[in-house]
Protein backbone atom coordinates (compact mmCIF):
# COMPACT_ATOMS: atom_id res chain seq x y z
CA UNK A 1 145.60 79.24 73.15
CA UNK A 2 143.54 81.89 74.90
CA UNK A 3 144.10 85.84 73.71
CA UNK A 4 145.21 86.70 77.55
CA UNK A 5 147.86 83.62 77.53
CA UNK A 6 149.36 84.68 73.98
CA UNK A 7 149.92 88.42 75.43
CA UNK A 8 151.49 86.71 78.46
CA UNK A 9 153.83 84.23 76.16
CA UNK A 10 154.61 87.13 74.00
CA UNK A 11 155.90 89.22 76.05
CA UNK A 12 158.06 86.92 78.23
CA UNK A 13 159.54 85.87 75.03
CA UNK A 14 160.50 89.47 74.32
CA UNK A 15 161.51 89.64 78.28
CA UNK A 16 163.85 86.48 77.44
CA UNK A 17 165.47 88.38 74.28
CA UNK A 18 166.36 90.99 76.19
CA UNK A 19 168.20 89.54 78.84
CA UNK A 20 169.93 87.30 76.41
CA UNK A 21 170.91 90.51 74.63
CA UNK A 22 171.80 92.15 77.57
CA UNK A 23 169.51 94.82 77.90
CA UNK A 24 167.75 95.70 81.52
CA UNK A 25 164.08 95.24 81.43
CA UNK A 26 163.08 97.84 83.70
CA UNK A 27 160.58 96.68 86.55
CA UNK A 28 159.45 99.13 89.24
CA UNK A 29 157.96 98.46 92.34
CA UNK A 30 154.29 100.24 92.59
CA UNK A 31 152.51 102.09 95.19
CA UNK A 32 149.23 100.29 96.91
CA UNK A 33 146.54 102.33 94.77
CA UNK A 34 148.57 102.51 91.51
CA UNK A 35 147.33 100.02 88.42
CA UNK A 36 150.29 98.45 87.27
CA UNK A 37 150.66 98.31 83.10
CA UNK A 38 151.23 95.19 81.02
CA UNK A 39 154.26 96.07 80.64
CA UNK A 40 155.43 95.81 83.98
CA UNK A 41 154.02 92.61 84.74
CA UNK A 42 156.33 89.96 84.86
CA UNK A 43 155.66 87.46 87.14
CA UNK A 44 154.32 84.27 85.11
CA UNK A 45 152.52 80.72 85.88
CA UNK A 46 155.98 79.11 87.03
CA UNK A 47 156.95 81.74 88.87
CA UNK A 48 153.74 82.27 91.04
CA UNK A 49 153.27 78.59 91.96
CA UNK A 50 157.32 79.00 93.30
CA UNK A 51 156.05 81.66 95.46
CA UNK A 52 153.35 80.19 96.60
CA UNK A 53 155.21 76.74 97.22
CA UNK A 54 157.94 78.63 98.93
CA UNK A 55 155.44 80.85 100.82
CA UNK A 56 153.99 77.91 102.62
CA UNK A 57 156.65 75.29 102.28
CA UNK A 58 157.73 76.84 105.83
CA UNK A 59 158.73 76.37 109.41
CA UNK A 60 155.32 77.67 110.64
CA UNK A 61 153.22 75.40 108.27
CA UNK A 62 155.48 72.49 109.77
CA UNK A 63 154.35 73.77 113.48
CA UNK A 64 150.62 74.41 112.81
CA UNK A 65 150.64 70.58 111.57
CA UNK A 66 152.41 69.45 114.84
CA UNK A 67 149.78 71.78 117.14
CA UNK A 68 146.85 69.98 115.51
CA UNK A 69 148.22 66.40 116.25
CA UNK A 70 146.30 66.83 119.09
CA UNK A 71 143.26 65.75 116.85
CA UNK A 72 145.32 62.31 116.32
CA UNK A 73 146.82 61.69 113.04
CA UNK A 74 143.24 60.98 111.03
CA UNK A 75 141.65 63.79 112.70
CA UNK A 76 144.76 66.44 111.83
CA UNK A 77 144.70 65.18 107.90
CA UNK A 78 140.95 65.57 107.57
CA UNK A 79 140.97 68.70 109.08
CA UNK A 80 144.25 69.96 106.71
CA UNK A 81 142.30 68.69 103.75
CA UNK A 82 139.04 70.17 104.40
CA UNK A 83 139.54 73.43 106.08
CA UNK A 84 142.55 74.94 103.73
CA UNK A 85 141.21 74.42 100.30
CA UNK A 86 138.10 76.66 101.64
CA UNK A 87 140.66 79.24 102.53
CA UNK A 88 142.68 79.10 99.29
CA UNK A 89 139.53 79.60 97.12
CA UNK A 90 139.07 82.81 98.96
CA UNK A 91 143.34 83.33 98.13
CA UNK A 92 142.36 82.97 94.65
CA UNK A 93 138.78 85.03 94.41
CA UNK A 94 141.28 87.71 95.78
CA UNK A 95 144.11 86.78 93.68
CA UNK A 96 141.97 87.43 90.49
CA UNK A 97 140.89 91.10 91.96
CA UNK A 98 144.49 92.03 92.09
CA UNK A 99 144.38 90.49 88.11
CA UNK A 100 141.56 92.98 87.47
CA UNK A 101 142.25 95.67 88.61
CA UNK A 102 146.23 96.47 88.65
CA UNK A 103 146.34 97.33 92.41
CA UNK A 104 147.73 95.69 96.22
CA UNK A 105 145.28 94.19 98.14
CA UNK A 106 144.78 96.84 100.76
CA UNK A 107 143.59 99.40 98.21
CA UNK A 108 141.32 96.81 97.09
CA UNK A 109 139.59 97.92 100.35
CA UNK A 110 139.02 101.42 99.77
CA UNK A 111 135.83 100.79 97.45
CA UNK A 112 134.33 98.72 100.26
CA UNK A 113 135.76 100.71 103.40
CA UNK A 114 136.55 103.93 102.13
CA UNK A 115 139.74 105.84 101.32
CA UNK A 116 140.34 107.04 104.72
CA UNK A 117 138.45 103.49 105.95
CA UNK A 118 140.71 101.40 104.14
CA UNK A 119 143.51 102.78 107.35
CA UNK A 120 141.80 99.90 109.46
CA UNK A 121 142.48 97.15 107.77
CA UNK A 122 145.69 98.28 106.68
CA UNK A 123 147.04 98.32 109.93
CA UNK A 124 145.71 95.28 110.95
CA UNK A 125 147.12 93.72 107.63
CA UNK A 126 150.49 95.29 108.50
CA UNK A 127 150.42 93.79 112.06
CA UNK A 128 149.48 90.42 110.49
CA UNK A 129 152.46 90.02 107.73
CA UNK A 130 155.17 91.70 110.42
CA UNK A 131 154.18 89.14 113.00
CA UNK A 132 154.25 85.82 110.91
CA UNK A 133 157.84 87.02 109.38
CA UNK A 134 158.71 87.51 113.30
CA UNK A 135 157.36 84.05 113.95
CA UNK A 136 158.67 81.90 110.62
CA UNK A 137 162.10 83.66 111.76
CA UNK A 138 161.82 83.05 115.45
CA UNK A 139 161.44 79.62 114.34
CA UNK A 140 164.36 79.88 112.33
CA UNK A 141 166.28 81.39 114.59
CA UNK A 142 166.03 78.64 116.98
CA UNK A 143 167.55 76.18 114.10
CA UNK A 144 170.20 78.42 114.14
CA UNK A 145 170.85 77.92 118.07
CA UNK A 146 170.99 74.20 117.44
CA UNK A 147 173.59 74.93 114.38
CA UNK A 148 175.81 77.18 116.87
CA UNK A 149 175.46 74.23 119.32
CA UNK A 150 176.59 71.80 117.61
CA UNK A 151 179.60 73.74 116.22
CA UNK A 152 180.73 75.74 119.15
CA UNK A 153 178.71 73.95 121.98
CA UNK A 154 176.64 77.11 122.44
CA UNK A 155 173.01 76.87 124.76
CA UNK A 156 170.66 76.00 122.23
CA UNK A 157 167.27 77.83 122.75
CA UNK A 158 165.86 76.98 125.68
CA UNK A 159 168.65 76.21 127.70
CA UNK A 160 170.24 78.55 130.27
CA UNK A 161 172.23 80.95 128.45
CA UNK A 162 170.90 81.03 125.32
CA UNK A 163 169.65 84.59 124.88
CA UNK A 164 173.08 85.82 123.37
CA UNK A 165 173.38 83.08 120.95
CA UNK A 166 169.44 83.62 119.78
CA UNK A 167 170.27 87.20 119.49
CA UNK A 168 173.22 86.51 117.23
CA UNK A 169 170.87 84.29 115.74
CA UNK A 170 168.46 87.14 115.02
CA UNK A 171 170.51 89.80 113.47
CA UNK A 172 171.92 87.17 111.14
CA UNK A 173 168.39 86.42 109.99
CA UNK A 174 167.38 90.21 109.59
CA UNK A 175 170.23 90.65 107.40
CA UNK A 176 169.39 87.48 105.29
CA UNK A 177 165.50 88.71 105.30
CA UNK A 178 167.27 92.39 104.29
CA UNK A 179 169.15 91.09 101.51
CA UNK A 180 166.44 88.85 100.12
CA UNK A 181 163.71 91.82 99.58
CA UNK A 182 166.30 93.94 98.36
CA UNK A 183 165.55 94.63 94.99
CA UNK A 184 161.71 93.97 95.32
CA UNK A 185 159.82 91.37 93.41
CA UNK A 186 163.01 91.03 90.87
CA UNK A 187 164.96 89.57 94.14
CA UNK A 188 161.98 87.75 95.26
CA UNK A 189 161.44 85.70 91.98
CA UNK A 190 165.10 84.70 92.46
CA UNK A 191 164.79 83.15 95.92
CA UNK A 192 161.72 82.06 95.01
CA UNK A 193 163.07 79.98 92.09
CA UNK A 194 166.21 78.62 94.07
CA UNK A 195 164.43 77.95 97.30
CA UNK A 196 161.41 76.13 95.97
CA UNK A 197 164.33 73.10 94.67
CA UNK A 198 165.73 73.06 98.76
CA UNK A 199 162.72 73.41 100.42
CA UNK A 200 161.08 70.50 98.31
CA UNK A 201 164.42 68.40 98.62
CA UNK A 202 163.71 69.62 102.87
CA UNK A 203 160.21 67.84 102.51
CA UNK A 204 161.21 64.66 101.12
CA UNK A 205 163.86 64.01 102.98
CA UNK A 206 162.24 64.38 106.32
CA UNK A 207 159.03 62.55 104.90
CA UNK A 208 161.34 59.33 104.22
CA UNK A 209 163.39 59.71 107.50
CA UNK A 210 159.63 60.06 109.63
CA UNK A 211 158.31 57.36 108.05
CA UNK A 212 161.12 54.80 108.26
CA UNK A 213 161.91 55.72 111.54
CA UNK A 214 158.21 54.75 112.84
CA UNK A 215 155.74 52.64 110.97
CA UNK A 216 153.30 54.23 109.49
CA UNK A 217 150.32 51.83 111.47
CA UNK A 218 152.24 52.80 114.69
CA UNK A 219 151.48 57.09 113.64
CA UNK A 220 147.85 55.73 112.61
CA UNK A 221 146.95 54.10 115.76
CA UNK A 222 148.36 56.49 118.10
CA UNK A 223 146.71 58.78 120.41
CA UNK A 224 147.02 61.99 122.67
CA UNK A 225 146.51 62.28 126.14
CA UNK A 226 143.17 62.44 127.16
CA UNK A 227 144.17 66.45 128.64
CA UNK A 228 145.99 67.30 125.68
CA UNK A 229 143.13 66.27 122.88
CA UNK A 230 142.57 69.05 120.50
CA UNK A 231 137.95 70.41 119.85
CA UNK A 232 137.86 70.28 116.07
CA UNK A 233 136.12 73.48 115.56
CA UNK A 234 139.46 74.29 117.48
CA UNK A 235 141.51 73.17 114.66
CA UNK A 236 139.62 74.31 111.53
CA UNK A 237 140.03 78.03 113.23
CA UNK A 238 143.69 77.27 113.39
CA UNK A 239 143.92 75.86 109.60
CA UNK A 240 141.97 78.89 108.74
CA UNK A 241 143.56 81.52 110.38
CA UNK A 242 146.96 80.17 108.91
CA UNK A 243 145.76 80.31 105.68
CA UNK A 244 143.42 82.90 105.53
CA UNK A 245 146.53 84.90 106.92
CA UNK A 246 147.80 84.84 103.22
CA UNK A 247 144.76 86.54 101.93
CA UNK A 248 145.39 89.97 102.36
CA UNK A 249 148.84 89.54 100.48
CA UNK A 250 147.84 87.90 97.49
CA UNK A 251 147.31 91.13 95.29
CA UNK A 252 150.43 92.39 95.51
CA UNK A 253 152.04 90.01 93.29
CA UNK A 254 148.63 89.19 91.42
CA UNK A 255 148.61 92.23 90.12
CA UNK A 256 151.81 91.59 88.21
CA UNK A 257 150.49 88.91 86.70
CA UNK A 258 148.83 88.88 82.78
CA UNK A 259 146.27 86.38 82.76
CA UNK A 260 143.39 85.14 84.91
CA UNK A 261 144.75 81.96 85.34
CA UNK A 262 148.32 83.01 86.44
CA UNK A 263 146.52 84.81 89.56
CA UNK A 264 144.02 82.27 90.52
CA UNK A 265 145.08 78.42 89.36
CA UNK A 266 148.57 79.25 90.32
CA UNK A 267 148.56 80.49 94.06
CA UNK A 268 145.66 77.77 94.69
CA UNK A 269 148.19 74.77 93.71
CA UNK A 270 151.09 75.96 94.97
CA UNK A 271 149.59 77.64 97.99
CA UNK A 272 147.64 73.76 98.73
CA UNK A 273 149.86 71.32 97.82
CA UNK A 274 152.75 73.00 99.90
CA UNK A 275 150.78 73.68 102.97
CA UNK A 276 149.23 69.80 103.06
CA UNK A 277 152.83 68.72 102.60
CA UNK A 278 154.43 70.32 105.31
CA UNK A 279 151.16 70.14 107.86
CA UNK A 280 151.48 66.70 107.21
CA UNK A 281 155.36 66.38 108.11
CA UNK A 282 154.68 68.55 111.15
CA UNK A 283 151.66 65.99 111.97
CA UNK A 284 153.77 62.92 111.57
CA UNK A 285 157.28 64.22 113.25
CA UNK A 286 155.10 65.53 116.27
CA UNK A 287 153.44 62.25 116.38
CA UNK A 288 156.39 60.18 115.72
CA UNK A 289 158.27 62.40 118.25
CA UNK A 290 155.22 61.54 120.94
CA UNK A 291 155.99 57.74 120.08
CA UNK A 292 159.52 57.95 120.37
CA UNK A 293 160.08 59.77 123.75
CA UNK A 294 156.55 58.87 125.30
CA UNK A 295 155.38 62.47 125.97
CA UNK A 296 153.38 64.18 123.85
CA UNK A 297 154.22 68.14 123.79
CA UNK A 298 153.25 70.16 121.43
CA UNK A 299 155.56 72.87 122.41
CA UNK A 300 158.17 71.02 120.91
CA UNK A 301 156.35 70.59 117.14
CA UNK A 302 158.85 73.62 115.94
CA UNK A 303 160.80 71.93 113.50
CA UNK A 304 164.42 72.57 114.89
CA UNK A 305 163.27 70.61 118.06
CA UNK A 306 162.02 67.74 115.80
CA UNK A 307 164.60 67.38 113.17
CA UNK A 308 167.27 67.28 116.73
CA UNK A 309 165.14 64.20 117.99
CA UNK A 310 165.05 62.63 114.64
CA UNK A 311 169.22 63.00 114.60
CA UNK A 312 169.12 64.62 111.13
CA UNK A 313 171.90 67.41 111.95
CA UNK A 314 172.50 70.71 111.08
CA UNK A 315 172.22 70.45 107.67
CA UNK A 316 168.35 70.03 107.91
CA UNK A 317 168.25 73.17 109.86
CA UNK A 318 170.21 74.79 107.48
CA UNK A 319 167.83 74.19 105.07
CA UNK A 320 165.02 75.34 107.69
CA UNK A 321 166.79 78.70 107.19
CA UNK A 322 166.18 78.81 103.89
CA UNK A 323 162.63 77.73 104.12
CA UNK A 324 161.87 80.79 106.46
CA UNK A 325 163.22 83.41 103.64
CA UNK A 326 160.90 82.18 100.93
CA UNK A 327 158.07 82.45 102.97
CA UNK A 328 159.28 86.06 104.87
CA UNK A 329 160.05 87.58 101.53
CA UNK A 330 156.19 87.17 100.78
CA UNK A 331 155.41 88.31 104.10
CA UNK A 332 157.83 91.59 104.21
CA UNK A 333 156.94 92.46 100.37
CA UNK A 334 152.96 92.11 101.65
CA UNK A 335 153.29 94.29 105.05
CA UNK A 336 155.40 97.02 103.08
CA UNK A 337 153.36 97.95 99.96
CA UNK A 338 150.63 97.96 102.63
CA UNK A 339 151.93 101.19 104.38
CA UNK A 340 151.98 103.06 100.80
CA UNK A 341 147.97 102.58 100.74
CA UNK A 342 148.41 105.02 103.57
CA UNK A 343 151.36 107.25 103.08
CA UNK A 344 152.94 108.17 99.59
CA UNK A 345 156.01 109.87 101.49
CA UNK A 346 158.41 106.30 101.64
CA UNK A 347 158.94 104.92 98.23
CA UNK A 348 157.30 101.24 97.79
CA UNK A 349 161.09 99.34 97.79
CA UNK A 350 161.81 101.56 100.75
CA UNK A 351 158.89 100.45 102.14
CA UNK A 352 159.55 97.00 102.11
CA UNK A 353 163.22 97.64 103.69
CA UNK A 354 161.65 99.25 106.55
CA UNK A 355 159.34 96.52 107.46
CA UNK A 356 162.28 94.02 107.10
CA UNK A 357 164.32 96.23 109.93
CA UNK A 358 161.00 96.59 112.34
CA UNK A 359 160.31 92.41 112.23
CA UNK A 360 164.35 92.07 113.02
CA UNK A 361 163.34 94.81 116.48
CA UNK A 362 160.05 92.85 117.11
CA UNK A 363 161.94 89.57 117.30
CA UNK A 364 163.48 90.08 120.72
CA UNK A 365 159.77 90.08 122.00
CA UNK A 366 159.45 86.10 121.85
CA UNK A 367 163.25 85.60 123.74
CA UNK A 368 160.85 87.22 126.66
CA UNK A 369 157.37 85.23 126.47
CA UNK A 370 157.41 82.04 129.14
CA UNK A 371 155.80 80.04 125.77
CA UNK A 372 156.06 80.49 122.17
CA UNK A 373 153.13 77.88 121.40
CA UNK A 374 150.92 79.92 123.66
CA UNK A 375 152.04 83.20 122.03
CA UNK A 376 151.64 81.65 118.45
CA UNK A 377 148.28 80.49 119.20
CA UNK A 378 147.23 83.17 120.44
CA UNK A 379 148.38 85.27 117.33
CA UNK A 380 146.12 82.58 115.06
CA UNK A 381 143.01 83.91 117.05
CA UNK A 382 143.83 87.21 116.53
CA UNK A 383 144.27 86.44 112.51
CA UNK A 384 140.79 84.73 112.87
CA UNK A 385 139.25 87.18 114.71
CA UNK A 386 139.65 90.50 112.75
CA UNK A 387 140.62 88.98 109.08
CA UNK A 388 137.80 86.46 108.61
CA UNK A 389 134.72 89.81 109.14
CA UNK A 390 137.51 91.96 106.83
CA UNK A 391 137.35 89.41 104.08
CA UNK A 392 133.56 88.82 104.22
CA UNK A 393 133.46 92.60 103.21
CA UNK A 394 136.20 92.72 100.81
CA UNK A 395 134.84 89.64 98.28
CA UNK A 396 130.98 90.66 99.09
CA UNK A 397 131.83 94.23 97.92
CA UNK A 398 133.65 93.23 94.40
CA UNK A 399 131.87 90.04 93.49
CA UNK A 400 127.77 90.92 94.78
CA UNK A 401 127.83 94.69 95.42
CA UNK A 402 130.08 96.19 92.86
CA UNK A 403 129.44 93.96 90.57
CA UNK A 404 133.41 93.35 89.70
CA UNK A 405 133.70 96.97 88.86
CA UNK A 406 136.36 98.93 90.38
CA UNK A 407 137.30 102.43 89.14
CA UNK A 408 141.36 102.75 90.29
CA UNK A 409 140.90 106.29 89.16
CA UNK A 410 138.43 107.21 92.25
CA UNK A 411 140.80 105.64 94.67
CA UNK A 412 142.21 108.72 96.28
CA UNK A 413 139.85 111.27 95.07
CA UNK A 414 138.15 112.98 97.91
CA UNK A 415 134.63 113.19 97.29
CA UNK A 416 134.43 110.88 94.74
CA UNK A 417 132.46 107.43 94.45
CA UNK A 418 134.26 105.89 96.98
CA UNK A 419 134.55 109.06 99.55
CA UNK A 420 131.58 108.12 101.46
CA UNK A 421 131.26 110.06 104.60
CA UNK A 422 134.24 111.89 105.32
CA UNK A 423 136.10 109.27 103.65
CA UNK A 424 134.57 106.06 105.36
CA UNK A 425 132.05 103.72 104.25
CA UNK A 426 129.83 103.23 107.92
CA UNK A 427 127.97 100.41 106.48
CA UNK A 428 131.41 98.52 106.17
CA UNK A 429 133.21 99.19 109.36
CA UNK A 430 129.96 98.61 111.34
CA UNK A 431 129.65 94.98 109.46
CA UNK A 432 133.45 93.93 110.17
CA UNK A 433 132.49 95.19 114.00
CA UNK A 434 129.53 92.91 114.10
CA UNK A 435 131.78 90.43 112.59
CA UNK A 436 134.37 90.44 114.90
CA UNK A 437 131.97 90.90 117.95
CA UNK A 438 130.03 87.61 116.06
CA UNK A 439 133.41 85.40 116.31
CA UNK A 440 134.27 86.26 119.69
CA UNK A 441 130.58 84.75 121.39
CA UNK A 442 130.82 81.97 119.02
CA UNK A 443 133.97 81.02 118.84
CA UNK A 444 133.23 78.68 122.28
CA UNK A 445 129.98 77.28 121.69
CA UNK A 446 128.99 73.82 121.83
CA UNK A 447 128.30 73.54 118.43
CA UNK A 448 130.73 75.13 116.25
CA UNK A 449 133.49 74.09 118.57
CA UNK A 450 132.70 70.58 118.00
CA UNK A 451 131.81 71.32 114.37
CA UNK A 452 133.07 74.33 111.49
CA UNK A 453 134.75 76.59 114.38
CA UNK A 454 134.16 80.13 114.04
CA UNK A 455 136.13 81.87 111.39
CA UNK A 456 134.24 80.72 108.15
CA UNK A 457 130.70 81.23 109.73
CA UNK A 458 132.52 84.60 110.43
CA UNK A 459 132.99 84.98 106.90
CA UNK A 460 129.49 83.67 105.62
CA UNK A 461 127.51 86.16 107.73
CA UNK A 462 129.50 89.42 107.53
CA UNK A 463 129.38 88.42 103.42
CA UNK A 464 125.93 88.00 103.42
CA UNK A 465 124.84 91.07 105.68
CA UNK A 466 127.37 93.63 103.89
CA UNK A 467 125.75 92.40 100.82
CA UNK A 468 122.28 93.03 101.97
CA UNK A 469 122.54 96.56 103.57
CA UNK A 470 124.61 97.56 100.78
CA UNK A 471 122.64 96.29 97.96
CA UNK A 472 120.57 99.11 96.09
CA UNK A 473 116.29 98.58 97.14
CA UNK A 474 115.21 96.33 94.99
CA UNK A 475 117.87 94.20 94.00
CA UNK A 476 118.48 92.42 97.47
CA UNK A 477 115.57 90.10 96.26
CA UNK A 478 118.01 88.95 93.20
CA UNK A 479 120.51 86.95 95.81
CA UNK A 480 117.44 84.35 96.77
């Protein structure tokens, strides 16, 4: 056994003995820029592949499957198995910063943007995690309406009338979200732990019931409408995006983690195998959907609109619920330590509360939009667009450029190493610009439509082109 994995079995031993004995072990939930000690990390192997699993064992990983049947069901698989595992080795090269170096992932980007630089992609990362919780719980929320239908004969969502019960719906899921970050990452490793044994039971269940309801050769052999066939650089952005997404989140619980395996090997599995799983159910129960009713619409791939066609009752949205607060308590715990990287005056747990309360506000925006697939999509883009030129900089700057040496100690001093000018590094925020300007004139061509897409080129170039401006003279040669 490896030194770093008998430190980690020791001390969850002695973490076992005292529970068993009775006594608290005190955990603490840590600023953004603070290194957390051994002694407060306690999140182990099991328990981050149970967050990972639950993270992406979700309602939204169900719906990006059924939005990329368009590809047909051979097309939609290769695409799942190619683009995500590119996406998830990024999740992990992350994942093992957070290891490192004791800190979330948005101060992570102070030594690359700056300490007053790092704002940007703070706010974009908090404007990322708040809208996936409101869209995993919109979803939710419309399993709900077809709950309340079913026992009160209430307008399901949709249908005229429904606004109230959706509402209802809403505030009920705030205060489930509310309750299930409410003691931090203690609370989360609980519904973690009990949700990864429903949400797995979720996935088998409707695998078997999809695939003995229509042959699997019938699934195989059918095809979209000609107007409704999905570019495949089209769905490798949308893979991406959705994954990618995770990214920026990954340190925060990383960082409670005490070996290098823990934060890298663990995320990746849980993190892959979930998100093939349920892309795959959304890819059959959209197709077999298509098959059974004759029309294909996407717009119906949510999984409360499926699992209504396929007659499985509200016990399989029930358990849709639940799917939607393993993943959101990742989400909320990610977009809350990211606003201490700016502010110090809201404790970390507080934090996390508020975030909770703002997603519950922002969810009445959807009730308004004429189409939620058209709205999510659009939010995928947006992910693409500004994350993939932000995480070019962030792995170029601690892998090729800093050489894996990070110095928590300089991360709020003003005029130290990573003060740059007037608190900004130029050089980075000019690079995630070019990025983002790079994504939106190629993100229609010929070629990388039909090809790769646009986000990891996005990625490749802004990596490569930080690393060369940014590289001492000299030592650019080194990278050919």
């Amino acid at each position: 056994m490896k030194a770093a994995e008998k430190v980690e079995a020791s001390i969850e031993v002695e973490a076992f003995d005292q529970v068993v004995s009775g006594q608290d072990v005190v955990t603490e939930e840590h600023y953004a820029t603070e290194e957390v000690p051994m002694s407060q990390r306690n999140i182990n192997f099991f328990d981050m592949i149970a967050i990972w699993v639950g993270a992406n064992s979700n309602n939204a990983s169900w719906y990006v499957g059924g939005t990329v049947a368009g590809m047909a069901f051979a097309g939609a698989i290769a695409v799942t198995l190619i683009s995500n595992p590119f996406a998830y080795l990024v999740l992990a090269l992350v994942g093992y910063m957070g290891y490192k170096v004791g800190t979330s992932t948005m101060a992570l980007t102070r030594p690359a943007f700056g300490i007053r630089g790092s704002l940007l992609p703070t706010v974009l990362n908090t404007i990322v995690f708040l809208g996936w919780a409101v869209v995993n719980t919109f979803i939710a929320v419309i399993s709900m309406s077809f709950i309340l239908k079913d026992l009160f004969g209430w307008p399901a969502f949709g249908e005229p009338g429904s606004a109230g019960p959706m509402i209802l719906g809403i505030v009920f899921m705030s205060c489930l979200n509310l309750s299930a970050v409410s003691l931090g990452r203690n609370s989360i490793k609980i519904v973690e732990r009990i949700g990864i044994v429903l949400v797995l039971a979720l996935g088998i269940w409707i695998t078997i019931v999809v695939l003995s309801t229509h042959s699997f050769s019938a699934i195989l052999s059918w095809r979209p409408p000609a107007e409704s066939v999905m570019p495949v650089g089209k769905a490798v952005d949308i893979m991406a995006a959705f994954s990618l997404a995770w990214v920026l989140g990954i340190a925060e619980f990383t960082r409670y983690t005490r070996s290098a395996k823990t934060a890298t090997v663990a995320p990746l599995i849980g993190a892959c195998v979930s998100l093939m799983w349920f892309a795959f159910i959304g890819i059959i129960a959209t197709i077999g959907s298509a098959i059974t009713t004759g029309v294909y619409n996407p717009e119906n791939s949510d999984p409360s609109s499926l699992v209504t066609n396929l007659g499985l009752g509200w016990f399989a949205l029930l358990l849709i619920v639940v799917a939607c607060v393993t993943t959101n308590v990742v989400n909320l715990m990610a977009a809350g330590i990211s606003i201490t990287n700016v502010t110090k005056k809201i404790k970390p747990l507080h934090s996390i509360w508020l975030v909770t309360v703002l997603a519950g506000v922002f969810m009445l925006v959807p009730l308004y939009l004429a189409s939620f697939l058209d709205t999510f999509m659009g939010f995928l883009e947006y992910i693409g667009m500004v994350l993939s030129a932000l995480l070019g900089v962030l792995v170029a700057d601690y892998y090729f450029v800093k050489k894996r040496s990070y110095d928590v100690k300089e991360f709020e001093k003003v005029g130290g190493k990573y003060w740059y000018t007037k608190g900004i590094n130029i050089r980075a925020v000019a690079v995630w610009t070019f990025g983002v300007i790079f994504f939106l004139l190629v993100r229609d061509s010929a070629l990388l439509g039909s090809s790769i897409g646009a986000v990891y080129p996005t990625i490749l170039i802004t990596a490569l082109l930080y690393t060369l401006i940014s590289m001492p003279r000299g030592k650019t040669s080194k990278l050919y």
